[in-house]
N, C-alpha and C. Protein backbone atom coordinates (compact mmCIF):
# COMPACT_ATOMS: atom_id res chain seq x y z
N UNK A 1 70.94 77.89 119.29
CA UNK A 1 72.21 77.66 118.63
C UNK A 1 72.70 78.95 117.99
N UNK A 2 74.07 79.05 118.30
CA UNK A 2 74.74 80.53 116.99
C UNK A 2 75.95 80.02 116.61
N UNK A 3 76.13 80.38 115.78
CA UNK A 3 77.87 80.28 114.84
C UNK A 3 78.35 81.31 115.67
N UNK A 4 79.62 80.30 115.35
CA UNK A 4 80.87 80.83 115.73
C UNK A 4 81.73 80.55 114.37
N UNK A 5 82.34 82.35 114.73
CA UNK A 5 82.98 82.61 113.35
C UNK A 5 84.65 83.00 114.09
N UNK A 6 85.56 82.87 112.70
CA UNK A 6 86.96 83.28 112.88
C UNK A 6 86.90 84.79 112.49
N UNK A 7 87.19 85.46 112.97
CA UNK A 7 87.28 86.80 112.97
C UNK A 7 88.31 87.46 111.85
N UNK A 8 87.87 88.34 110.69
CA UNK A 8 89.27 88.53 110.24
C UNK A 8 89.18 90.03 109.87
N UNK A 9 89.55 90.91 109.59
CA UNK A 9 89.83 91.96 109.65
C UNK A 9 89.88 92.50 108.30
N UNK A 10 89.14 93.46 107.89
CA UNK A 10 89.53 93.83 106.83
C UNK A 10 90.86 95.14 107.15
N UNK A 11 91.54 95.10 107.75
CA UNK A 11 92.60 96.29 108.25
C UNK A 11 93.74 94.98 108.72
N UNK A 12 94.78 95.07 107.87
CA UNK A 12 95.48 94.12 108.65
C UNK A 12 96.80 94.92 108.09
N UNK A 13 97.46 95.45 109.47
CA UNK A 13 98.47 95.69 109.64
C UNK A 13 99.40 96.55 110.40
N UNK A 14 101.04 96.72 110.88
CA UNK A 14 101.11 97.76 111.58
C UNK A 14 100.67 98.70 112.36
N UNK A 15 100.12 99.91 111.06
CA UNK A 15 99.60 100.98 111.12
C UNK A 15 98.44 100.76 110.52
N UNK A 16 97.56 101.09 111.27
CA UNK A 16 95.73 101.00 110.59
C UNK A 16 95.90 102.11 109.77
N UNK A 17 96.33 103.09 109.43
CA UNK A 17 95.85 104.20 108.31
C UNK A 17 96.75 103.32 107.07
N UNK A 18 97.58 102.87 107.59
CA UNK A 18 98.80 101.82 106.29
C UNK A 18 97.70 101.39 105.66
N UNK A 19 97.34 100.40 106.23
CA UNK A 19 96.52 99.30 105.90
C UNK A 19 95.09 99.28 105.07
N UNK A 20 94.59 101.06 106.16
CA UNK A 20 93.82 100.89 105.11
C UNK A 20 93.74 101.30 103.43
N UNK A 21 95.09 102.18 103.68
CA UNK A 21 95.41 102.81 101.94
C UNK A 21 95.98 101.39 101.28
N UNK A 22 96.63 100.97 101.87
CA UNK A 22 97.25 99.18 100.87
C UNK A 22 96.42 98.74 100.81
N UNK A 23 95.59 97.64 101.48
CA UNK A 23 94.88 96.80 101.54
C UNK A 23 95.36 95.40 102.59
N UNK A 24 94.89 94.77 103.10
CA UNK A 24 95.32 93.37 103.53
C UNK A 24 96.29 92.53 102.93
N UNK A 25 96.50 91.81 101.46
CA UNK A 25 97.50 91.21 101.27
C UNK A 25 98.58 91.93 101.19
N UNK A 26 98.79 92.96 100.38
CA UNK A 26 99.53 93.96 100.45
C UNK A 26 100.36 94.11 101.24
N UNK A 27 100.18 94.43 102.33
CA UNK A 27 100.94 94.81 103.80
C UNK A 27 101.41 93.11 103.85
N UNK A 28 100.61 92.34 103.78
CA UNK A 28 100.98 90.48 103.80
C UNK A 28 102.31 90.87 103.13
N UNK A 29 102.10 90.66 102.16
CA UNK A 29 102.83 90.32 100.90
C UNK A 29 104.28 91.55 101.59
N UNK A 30 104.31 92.52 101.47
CA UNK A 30 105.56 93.70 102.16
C UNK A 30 106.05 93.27 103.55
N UNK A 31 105.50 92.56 104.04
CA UNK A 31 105.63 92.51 105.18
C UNK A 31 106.12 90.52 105.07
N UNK A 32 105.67 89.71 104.77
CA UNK A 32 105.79 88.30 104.34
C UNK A 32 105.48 87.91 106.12
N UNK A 33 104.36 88.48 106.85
CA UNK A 33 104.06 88.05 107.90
C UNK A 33 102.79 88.26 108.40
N UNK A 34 102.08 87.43 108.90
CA UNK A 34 100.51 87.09 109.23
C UNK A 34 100.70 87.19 110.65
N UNK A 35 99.90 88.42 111.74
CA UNK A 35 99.97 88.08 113.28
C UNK A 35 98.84 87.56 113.04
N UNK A 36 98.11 86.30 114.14
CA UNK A 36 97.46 85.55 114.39
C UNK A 36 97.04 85.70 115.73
N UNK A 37 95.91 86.03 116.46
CA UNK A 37 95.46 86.16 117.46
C UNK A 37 94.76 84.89 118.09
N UNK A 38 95.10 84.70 119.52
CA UNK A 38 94.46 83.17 119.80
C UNK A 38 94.35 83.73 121.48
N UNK A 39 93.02 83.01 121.90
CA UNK A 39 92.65 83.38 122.94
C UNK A 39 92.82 81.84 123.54
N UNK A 40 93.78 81.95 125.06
CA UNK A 40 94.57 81.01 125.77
C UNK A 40 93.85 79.97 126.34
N UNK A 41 92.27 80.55 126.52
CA UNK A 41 91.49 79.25 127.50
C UNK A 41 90.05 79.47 126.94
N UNK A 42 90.50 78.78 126.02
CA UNK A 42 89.25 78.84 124.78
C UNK A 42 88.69 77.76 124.30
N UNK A 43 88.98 76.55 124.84
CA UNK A 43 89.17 75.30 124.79
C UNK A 43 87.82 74.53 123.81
N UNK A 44 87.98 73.45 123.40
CA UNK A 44 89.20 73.27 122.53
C UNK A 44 89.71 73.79 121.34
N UNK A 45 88.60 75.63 120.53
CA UNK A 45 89.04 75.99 119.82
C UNK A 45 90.37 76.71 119.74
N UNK A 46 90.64 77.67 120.83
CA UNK A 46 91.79 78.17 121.30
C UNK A 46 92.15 78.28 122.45
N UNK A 47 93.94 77.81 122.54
CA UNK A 47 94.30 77.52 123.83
C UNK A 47 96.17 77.65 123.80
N UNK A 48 96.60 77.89 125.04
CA UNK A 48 98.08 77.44 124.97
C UNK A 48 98.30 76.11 125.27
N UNK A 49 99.15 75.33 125.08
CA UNK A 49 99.29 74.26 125.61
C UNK A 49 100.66 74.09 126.75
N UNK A 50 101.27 73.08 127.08
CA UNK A 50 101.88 73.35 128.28
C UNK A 50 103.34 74.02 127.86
N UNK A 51 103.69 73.88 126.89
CA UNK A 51 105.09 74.34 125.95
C UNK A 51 104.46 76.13 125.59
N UNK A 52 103.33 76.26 125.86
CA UNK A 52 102.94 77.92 125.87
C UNK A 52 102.68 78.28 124.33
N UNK A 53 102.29 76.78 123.35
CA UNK A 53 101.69 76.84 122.04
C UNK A 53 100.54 77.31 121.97
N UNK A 54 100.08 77.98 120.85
CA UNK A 54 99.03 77.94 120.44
C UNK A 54 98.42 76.66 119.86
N UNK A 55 96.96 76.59 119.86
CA UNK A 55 96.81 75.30 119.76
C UNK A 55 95.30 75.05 119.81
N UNK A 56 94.37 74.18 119.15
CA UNK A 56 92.94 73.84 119.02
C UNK A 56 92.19 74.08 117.53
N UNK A 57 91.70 73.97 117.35
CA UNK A 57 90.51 73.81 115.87
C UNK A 57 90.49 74.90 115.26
N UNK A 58 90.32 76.19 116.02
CA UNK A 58 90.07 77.69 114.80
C UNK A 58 92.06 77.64 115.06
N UNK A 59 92.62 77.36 116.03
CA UNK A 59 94.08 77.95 115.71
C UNK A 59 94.72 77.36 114.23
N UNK A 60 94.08 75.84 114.55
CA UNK A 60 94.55 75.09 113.33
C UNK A 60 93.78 75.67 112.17
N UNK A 61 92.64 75.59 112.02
CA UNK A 61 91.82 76.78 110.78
C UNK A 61 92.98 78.28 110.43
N UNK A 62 93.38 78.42 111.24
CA UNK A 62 94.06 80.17 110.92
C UNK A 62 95.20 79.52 110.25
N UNK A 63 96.14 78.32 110.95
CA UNK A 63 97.20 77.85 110.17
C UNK A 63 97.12 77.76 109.07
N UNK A 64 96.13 76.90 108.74
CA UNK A 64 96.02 76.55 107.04
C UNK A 64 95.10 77.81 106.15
N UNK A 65 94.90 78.92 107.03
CA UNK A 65 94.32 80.35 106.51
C UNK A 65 95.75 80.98 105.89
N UNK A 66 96.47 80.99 106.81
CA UNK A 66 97.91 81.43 106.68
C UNK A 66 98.75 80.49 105.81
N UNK A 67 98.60 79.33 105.30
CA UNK A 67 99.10 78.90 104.38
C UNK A 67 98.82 78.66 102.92
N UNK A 68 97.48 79.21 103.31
CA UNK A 68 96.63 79.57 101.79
C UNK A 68 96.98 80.97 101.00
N UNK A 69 97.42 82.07 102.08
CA UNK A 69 97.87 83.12 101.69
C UNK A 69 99.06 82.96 101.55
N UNK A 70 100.35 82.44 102.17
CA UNK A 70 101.11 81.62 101.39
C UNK A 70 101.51 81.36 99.87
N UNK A 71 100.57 80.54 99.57
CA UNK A 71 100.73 80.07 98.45
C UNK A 71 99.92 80.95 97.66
N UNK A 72 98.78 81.51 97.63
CA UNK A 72 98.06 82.73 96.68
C UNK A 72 99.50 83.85 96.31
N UNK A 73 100.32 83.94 97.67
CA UNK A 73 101.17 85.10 97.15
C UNK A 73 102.65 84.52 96.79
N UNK A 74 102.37 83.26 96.65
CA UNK A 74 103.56 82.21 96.15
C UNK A 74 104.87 82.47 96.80
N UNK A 75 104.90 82.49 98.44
CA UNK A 75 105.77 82.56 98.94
C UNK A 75 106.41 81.33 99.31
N UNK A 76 107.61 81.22 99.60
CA UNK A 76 108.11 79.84 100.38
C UNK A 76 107.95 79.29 101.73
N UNK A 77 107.89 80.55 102.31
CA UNK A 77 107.58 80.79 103.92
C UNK A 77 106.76 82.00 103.76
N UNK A 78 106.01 82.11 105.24
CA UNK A 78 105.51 83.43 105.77
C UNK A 78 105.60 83.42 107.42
N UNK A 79 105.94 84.07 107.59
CA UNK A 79 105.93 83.91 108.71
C UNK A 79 104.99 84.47 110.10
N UNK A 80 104.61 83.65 110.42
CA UNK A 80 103.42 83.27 111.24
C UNK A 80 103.91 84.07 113.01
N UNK A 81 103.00 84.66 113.59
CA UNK A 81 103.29 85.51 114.81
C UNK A 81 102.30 85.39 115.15
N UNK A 82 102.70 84.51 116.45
CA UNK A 82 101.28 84.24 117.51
C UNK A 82 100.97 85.32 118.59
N UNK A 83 99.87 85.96 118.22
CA UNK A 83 99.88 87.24 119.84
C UNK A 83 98.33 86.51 120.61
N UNK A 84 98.89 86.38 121.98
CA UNK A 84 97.99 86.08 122.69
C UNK A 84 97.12 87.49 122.82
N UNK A 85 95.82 86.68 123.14
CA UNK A 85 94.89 88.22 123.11
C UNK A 85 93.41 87.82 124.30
N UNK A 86 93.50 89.09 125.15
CA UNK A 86 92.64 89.04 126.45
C UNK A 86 91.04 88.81 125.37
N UNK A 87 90.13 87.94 125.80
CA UNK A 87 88.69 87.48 125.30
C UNK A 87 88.43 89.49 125.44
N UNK A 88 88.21 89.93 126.19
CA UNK A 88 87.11 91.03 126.04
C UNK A 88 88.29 92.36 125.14
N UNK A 89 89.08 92.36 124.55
CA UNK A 89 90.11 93.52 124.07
C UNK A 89 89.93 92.39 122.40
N UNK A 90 89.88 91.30 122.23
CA UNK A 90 89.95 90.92 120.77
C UNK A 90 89.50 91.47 119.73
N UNK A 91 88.29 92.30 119.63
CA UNK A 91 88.03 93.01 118.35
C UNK A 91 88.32 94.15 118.06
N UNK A 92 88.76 94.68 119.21
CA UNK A 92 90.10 96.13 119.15
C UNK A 92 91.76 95.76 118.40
N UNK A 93 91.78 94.67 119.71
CA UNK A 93 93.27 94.24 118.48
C UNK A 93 93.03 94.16 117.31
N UNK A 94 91.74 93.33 116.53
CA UNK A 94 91.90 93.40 114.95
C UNK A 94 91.55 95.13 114.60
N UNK A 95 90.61 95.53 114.82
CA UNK A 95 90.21 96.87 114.40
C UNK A 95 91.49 97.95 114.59
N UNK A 96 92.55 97.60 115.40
CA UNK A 96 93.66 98.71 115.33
C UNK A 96 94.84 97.72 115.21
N UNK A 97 94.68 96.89 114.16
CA UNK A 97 95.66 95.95 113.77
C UNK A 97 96.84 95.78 114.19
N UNK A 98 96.86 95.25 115.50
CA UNK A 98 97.60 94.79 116.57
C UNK A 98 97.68 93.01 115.69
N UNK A 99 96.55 92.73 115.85
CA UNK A 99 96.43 91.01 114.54
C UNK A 99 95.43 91.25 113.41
N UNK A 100 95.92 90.35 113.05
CA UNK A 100 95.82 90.43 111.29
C UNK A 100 93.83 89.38 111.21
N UNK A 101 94.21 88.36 112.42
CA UNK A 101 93.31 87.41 112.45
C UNK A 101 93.09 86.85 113.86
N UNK A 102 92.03 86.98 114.13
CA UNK A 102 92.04 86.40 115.55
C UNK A 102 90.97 84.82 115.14
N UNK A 103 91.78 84.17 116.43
CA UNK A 103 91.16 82.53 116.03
C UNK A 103 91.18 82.08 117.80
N UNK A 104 89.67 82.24 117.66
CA UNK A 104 89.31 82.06 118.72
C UNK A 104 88.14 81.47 118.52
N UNK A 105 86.72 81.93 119.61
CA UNK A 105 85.47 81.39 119.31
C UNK A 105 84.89 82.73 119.13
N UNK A 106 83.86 83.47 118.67
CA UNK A 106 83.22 84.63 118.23
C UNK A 106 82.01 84.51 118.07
N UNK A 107 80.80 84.70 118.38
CA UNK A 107 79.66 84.96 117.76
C UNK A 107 79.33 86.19 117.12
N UNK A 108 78.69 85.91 115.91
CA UNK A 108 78.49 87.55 115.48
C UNK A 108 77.45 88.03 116.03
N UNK A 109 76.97 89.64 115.95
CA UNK A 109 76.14 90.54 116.37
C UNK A 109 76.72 91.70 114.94
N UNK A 110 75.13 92.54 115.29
CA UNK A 110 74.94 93.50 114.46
C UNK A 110 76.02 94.01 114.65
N UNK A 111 76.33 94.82 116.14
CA UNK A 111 77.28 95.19 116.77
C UNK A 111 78.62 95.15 116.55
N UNK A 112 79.25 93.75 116.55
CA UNK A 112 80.44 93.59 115.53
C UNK A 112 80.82 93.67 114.72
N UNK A 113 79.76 93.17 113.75
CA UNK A 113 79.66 93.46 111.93
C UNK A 113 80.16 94.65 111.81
N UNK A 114 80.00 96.06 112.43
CA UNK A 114 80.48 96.69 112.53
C UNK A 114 81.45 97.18 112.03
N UNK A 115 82.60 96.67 113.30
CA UNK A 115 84.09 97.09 113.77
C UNK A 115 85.06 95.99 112.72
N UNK A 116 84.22 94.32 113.09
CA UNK A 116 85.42 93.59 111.65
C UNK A 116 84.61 92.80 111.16
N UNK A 117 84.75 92.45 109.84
CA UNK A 117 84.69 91.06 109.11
C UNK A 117 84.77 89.55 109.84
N UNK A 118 83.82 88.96 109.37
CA UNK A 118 83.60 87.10 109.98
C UNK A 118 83.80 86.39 108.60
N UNK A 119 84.29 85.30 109.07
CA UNK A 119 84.52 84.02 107.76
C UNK A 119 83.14 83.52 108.38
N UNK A 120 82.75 82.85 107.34
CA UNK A 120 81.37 81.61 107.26
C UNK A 120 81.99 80.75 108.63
N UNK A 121 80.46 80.80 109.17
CA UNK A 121 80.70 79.54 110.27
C UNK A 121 81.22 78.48 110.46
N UNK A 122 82.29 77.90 111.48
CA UNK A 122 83.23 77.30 111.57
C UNK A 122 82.51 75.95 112.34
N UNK A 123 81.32 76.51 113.39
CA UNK A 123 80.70 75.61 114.12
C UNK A 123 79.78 76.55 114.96
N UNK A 124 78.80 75.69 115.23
CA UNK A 124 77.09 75.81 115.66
C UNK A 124 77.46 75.40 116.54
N UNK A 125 76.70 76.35 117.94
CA UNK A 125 76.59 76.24 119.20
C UNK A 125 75.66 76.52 119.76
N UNK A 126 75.01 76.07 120.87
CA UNK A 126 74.31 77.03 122.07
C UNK A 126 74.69 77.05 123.37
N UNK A 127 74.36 77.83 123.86
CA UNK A 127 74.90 78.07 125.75
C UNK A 127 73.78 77.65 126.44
N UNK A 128 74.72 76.41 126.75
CA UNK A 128 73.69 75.54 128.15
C UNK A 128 74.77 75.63 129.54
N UNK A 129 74.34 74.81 130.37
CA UNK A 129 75.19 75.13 131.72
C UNK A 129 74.59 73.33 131.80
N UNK A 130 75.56 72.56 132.73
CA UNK A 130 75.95 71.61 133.29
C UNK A 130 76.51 71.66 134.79
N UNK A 131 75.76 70.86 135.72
CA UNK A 131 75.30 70.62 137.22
C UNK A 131 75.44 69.28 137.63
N UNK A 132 76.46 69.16 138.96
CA UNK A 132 76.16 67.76 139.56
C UNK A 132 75.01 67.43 139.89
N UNK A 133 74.63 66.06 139.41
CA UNK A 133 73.41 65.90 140.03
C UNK A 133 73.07 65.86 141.19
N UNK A 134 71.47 66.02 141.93
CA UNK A 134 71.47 66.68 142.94
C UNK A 134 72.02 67.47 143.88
N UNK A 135 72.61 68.84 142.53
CA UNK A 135 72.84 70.31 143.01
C UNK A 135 71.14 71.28 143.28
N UNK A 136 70.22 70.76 142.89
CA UNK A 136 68.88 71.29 142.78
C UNK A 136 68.74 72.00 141.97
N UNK A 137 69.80 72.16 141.23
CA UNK A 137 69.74 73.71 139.93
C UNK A 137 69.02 72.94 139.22
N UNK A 138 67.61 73.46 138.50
CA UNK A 138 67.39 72.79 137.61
C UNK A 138 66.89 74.00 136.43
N UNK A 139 66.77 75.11 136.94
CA UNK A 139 66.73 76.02 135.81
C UNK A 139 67.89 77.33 135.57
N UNK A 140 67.94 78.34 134.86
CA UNK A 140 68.39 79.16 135.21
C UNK A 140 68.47 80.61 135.97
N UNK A 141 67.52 80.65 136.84
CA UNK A 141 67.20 81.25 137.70
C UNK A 141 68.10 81.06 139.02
N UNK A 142 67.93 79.27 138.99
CA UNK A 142 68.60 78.82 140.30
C UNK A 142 70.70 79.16 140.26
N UNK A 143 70.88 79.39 139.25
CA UNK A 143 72.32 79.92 139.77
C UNK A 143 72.57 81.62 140.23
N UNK A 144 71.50 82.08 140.35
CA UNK A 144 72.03 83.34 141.06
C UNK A 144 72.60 83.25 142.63
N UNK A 145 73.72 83.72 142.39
CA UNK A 145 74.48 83.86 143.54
C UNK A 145 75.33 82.34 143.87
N UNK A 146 75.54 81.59 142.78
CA UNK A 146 76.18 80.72 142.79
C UNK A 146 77.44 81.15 141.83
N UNK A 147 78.79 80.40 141.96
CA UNK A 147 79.64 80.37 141.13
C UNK A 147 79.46 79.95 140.01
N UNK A 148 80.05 80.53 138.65
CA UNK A 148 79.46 80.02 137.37
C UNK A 148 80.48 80.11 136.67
N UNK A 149 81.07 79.16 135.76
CA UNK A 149 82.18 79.52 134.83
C UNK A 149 82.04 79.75 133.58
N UNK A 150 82.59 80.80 132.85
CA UNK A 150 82.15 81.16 131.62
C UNK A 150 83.30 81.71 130.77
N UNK A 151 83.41 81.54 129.36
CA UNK A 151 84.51 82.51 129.35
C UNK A 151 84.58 84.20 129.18
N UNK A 152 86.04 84.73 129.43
CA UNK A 152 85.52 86.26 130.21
C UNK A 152 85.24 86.72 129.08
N UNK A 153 84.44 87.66 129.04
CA UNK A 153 84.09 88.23 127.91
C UNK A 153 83.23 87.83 127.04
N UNK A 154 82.68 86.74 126.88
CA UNK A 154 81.84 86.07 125.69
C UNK A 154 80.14 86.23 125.59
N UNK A 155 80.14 85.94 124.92
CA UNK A 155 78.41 86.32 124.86
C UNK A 155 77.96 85.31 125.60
N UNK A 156 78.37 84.56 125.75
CA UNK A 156 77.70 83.61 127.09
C UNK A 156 77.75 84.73 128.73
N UNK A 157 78.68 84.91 128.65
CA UNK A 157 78.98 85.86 130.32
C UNK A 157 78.35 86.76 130.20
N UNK A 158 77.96 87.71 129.00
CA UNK A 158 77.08 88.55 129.17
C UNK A 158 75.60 88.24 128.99
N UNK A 159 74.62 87.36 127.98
CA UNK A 159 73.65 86.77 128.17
C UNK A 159 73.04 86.30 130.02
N UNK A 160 74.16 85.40 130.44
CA UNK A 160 73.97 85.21 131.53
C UNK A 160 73.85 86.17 132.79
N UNK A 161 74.97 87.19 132.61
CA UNK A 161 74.55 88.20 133.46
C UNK A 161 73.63 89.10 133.37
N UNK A 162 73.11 88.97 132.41
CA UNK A 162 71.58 89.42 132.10
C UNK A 162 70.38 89.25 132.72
N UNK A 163 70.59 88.16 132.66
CA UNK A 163 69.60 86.53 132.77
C UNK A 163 69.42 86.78 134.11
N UNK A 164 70.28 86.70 135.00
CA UNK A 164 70.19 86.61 136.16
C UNK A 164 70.05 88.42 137.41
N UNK A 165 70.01 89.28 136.56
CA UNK A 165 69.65 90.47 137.17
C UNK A 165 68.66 90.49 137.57
């Protein structure tokens, strides 16, 4: 099992050198706008839906993230900017504050800790794989050289392509 965290940035804004002399609300607050990053086939934490919404569990988590800052900076509105964002480019967009917050699915690593900031775990997971019965797969060995769906970029796709070298 690993958490999955919402990603948030301690650099949020415009210009990353801005951002980092202001700070995060700051640029919020001057700016009275939160970009929000959501990855399209992320299902069911993040996704578009058929109207080309953002939409699922961390998107809705970022909503009411964004309406908490809101009201901390006692605004009436803020206005909210959805940027879709490719799974393997997401922690560049926050780190060169392209978004403010990405709300997607994330596992942390040393590695990331890094580049941005994680909120407390949103939800506990592990990476299993699921097979019609009598496909013969019964371990993971047996999908090499079979089709496998994963999402691009995730620590599942890379674990697995590991796995199977």
């Amino acid at each position: 099992m690993r958490p999955i965290f919402l990603v948030a940035a301690v650099i949020l804004a415009a210009s990353p050198a801005y951002a980092q002399h202001v700070g995060t609300l700051q640029v919020i607050e001057s700016t009275k706008t939160i970009r929000l990053g959501y990855l399209e086939t992320a299902l069911p934490f993040s996704f578009a839906d058929r109207n080309d919404n953002p939409q699922g569990y961390s998107v809705e988590l970022c909503r009411r993230v964004a309406d908490g800052i809101r009201q901390q900076l006692r605004f009436q509105e803020i206005n909210v900017v959805w940027v879709r964002v490719p799974s393997g480019d997401r922690f560049e967009m926050v780190t060169s504050a392209k978004i403010d917050l990405e709300c997607g699915t994330s596992g942390i690593s040393l590695s990331r800790q890094k580049a941005v900031d994680f909120s407390l775990p949103i939800w506990i997971d592990g990476t299993g794989f699921v097979t019609k019965a009598g496909s013969g797969i019964r371990r993971l060995s047996d999908l090499a050289g079979r089709r496998v769906a994963v999402i691009d970029g995730s620590s599942a796709e890379t674990a697995l392509s590991e796995s199977l070298q």
